[in-house]
N, C-alpha and C. Protein backbone atom coordinates (compact mmCIF):
# COMPACT_ATOMS: atom_id res chain seq x y z
N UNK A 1 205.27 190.05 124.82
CA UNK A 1 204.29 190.48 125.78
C UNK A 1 203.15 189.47 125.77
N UNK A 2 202.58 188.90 126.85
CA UNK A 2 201.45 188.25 127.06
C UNK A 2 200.50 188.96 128.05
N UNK A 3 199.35 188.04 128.84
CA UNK A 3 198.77 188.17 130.07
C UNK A 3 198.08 187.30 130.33
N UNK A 4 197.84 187.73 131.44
CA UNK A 4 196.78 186.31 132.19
C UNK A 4 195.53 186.36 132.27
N UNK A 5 194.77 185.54 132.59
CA UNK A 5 193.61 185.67 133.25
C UNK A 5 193.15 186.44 134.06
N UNK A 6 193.74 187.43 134.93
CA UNK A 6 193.84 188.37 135.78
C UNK A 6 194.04 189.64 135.48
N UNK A 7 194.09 189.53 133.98
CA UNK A 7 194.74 190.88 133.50
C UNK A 7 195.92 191.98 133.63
N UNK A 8 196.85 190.62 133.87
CA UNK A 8 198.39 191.80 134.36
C UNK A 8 199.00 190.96 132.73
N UNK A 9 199.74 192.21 132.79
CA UNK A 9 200.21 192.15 131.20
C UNK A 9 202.03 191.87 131.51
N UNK A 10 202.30 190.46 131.42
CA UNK A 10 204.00 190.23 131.09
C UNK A 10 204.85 190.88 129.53
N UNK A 11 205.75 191.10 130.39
CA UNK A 11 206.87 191.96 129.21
C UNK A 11 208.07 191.70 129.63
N UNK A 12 208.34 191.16 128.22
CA UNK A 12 210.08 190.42 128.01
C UNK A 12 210.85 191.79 127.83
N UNK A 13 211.89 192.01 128.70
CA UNK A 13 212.72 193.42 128.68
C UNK A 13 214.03 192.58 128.51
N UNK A 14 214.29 192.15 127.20
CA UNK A 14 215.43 191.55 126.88
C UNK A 14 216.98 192.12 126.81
N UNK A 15 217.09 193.38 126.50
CA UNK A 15 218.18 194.41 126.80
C UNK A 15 218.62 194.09 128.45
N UNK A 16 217.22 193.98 128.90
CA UNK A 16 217.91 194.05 130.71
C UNK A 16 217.94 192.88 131.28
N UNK A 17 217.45 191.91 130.80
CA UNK A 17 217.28 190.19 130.75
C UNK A 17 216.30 189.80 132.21
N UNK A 18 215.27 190.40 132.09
CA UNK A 18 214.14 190.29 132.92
C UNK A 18 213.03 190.13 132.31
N UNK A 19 212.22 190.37 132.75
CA UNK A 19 210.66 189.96 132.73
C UNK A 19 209.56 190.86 133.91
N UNK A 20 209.08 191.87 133.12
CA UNK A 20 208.13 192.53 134.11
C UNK A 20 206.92 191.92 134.11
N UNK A 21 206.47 192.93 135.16
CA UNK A 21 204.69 192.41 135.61
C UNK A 21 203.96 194.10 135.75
N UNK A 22 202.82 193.61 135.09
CA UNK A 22 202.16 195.36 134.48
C UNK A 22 200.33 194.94 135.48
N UNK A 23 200.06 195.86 135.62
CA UNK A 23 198.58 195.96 135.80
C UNK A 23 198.16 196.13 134.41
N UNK A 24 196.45 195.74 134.61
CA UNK A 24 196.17 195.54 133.40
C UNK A 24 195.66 197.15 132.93
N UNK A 25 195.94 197.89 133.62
CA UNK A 25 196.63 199.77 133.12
C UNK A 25 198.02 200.03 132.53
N UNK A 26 198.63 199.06 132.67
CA UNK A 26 200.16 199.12 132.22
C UNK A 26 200.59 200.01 133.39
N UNK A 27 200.39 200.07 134.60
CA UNK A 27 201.04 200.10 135.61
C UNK A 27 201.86 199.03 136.20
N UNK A 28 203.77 199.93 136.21
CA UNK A 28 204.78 198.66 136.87
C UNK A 28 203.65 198.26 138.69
N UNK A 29 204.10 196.98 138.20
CA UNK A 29 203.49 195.95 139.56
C UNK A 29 204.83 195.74 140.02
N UNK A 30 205.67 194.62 139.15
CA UNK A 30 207.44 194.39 139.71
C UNK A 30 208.23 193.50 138.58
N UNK A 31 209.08 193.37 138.99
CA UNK A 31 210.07 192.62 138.22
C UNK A 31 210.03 191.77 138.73
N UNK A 32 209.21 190.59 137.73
CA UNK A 32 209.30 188.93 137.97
C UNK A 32 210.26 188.48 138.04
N UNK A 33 210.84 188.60 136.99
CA UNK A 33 211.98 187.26 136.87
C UNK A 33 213.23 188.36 136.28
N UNK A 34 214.62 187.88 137.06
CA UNK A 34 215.61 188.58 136.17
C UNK A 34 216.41 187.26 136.05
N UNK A 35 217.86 187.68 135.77
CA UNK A 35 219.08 186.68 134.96
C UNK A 35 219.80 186.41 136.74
N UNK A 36 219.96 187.64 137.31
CA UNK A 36 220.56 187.06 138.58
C UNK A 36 219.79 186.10 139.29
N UNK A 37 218.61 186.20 139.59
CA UNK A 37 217.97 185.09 140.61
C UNK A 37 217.42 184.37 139.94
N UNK A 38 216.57 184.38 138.36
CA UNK A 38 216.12 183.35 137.97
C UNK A 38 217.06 182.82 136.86
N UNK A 39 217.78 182.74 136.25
CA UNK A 39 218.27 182.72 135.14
C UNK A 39 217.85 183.06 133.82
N UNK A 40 216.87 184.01 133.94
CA UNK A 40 216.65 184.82 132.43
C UNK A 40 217.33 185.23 131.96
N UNK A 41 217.71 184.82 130.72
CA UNK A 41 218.79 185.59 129.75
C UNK A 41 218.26 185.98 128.52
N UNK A 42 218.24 187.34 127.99
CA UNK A 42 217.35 187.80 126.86
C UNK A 42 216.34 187.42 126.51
N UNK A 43 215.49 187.41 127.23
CA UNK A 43 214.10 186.91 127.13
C UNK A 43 213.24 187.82 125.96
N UNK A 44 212.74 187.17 124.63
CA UNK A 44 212.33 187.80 123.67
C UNK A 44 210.93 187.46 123.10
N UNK A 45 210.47 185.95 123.80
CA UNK A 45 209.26 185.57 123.55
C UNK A 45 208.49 185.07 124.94
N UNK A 46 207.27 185.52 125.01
CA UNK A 46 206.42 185.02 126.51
C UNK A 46 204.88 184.38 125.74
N UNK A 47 204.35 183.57 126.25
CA UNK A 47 203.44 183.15 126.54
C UNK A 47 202.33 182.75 127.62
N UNK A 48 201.40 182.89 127.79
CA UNK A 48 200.90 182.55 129.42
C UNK A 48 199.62 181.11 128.86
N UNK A 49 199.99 180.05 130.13
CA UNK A 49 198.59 179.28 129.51
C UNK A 49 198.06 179.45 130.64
N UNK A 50 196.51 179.76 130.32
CA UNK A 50 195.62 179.60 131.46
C UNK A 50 195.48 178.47 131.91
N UNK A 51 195.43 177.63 131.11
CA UNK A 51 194.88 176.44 131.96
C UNK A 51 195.59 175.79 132.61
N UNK A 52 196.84 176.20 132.82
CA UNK A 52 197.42 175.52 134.17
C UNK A 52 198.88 177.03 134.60
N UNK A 53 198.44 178.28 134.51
CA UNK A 53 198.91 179.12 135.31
C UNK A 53 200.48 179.42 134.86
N UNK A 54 201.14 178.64 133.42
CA UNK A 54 202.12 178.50 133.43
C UNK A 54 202.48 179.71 132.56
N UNK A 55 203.74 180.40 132.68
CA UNK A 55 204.44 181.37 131.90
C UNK A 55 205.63 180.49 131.47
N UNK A 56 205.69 180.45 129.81
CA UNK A 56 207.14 180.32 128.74
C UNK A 56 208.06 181.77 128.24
N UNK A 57 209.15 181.64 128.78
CA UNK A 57 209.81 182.50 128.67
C UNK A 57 210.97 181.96 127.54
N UNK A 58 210.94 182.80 126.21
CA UNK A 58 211.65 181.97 125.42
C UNK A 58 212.81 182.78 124.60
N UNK A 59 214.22 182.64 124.39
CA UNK A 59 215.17 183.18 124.65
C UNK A 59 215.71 182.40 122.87
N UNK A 60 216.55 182.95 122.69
CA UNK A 60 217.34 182.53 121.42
C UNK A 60 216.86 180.63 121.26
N UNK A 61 217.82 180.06 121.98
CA UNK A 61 217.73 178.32 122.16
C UNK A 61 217.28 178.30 123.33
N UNK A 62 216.26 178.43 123.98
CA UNK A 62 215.96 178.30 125.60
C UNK A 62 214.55 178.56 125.66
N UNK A 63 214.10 177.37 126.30
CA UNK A 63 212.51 177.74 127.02
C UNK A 63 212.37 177.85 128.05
N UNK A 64 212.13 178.14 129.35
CA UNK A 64 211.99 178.04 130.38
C UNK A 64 210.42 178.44 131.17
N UNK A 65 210.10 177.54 131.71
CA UNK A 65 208.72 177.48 132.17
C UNK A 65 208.65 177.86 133.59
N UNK A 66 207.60 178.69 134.22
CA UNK A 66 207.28 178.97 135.36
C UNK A 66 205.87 178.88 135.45
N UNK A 67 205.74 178.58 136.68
CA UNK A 67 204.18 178.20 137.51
C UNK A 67 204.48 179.69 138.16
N UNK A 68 203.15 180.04 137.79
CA UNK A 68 202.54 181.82 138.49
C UNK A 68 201.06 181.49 139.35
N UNK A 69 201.55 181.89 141.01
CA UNK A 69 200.62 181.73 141.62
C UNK A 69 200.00 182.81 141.91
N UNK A 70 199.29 183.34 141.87
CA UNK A 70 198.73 184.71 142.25
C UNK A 70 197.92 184.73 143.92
N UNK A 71 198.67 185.83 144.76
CA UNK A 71 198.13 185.70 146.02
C UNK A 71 198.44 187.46 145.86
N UNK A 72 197.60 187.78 147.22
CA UNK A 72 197.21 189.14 147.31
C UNK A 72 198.70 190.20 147.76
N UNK A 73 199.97 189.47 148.33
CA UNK A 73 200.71 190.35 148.29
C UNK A 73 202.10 190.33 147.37
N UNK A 74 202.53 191.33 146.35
CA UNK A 74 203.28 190.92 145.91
C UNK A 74 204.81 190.95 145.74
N UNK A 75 204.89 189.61 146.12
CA UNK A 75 206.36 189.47 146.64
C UNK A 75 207.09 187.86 145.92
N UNK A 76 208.14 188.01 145.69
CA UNK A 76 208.46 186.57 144.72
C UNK A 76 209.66 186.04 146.00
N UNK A 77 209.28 184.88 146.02
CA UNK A 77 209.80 183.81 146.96
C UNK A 77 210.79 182.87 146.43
N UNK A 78 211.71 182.67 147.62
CA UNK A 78 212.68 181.59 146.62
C UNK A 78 212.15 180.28 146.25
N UNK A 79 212.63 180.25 145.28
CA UNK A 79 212.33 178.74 144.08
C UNK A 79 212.88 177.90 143.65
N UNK A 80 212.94 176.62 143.14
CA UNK A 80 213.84 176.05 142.36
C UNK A 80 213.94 176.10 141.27
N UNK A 81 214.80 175.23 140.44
CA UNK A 81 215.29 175.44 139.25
C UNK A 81 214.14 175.53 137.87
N UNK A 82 214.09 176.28 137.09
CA UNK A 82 212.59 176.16 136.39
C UNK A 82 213.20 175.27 134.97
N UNK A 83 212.28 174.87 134.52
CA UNK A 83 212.38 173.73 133.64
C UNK A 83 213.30 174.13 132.30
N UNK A 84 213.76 173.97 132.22
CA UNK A 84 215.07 174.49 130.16
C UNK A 84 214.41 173.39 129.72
N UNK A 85 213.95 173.76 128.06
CA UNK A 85 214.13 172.81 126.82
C UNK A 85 215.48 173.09 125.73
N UNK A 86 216.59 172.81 126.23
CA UNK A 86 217.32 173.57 125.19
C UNK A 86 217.69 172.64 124.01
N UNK A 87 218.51 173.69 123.54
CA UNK A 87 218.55 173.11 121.66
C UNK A 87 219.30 171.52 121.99
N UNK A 88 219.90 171.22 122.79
CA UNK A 88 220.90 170.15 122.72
C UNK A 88 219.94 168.98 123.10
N UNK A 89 218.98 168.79 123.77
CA UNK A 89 217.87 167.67 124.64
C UNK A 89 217.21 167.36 123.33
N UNK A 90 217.98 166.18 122.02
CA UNK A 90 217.08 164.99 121.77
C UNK A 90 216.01 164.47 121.56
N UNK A 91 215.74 163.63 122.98
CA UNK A 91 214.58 163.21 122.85
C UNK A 91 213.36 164.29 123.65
N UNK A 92 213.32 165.53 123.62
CA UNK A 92 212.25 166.46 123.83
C UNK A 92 212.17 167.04 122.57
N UNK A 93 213.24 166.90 121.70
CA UNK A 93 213.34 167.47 120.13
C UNK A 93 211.95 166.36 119.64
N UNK A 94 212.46 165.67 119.48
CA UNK A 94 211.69 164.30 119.04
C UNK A 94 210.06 164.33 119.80
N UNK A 95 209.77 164.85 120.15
CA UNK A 95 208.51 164.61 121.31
C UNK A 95 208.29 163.48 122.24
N UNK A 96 209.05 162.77 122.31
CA UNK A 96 209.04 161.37 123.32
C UNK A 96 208.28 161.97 124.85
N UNK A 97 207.28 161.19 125.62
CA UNK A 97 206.86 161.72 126.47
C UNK A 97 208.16 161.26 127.72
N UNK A 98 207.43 162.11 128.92
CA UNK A 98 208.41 162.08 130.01
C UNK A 98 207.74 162.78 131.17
N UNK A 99 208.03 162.13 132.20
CA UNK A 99 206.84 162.84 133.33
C UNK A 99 207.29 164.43 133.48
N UNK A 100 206.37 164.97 133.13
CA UNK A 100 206.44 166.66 133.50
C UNK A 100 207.11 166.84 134.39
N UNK A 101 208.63 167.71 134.25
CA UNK A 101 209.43 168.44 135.18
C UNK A 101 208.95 169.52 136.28
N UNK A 102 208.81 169.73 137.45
CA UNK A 102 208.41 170.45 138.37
C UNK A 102 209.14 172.02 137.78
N UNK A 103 208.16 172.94 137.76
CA UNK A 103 207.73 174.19 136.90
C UNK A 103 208.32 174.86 138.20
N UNK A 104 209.01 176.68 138.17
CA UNK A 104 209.72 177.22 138.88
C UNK A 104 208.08 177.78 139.71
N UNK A 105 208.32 178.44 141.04
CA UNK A 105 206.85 179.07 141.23
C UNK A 105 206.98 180.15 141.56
N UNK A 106 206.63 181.39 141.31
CA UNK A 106 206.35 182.77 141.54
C UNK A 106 205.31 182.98 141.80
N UNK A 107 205.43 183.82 143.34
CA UNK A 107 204.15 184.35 143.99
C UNK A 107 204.10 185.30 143.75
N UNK A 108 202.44 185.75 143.44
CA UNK A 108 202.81 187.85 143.43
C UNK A 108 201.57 188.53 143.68
């Protein structure tokens, strides 16, 4: 579980391999991210950074990063592929730099 700057509280629902979105009452808002449209699979660790809007969704061997835009209606739009660090990628093991991969984006 994390949250944002905005005060909506993310929750890894790893049994169902999604990712909710809470008001900051713990009222359901919606289901961000699942395994069919985004590729979440047992999602068991979240993080949010403010300073650049990004949610880590982190899974057994798997990171996956999303850009969260916040606009007044909420509805999630199609996206592209969001960034994997997985166990097999080397030189991201190693920290070698590399121009930042374009982050998945969810509107809500």
């Amino acid at each position: 579980m994390t949250t944002d700057i905005e005060g909506h509280v993310y929750v890894a629902d790893s049994r169902n391999h999604r990712v909710l979105m809470l008001d900051g009452d713990l009222n359901f808002l919606q289901v961000l991210l699942t395994q069919e449209d985004d590729g979440v699979t047992n999602p068991t660790r979240l993080c949010y950074s403010v300073e650049n809007n990004l949610l880590l969704v982190g899974s057994e061997k798997k990171l996956s990063v999303y850009h969260i835009r916040s606009q007044a209606v909420h509805t999630k739009q199609s996206v592209p592929e969001a960034m994997d660090v997985s166990e097999g990628d080397e030189s991201k093991k190693r920290g070698q730099t590399h121009e930042p991969p374009k982050a998945m984006e969810i509107s809500y």
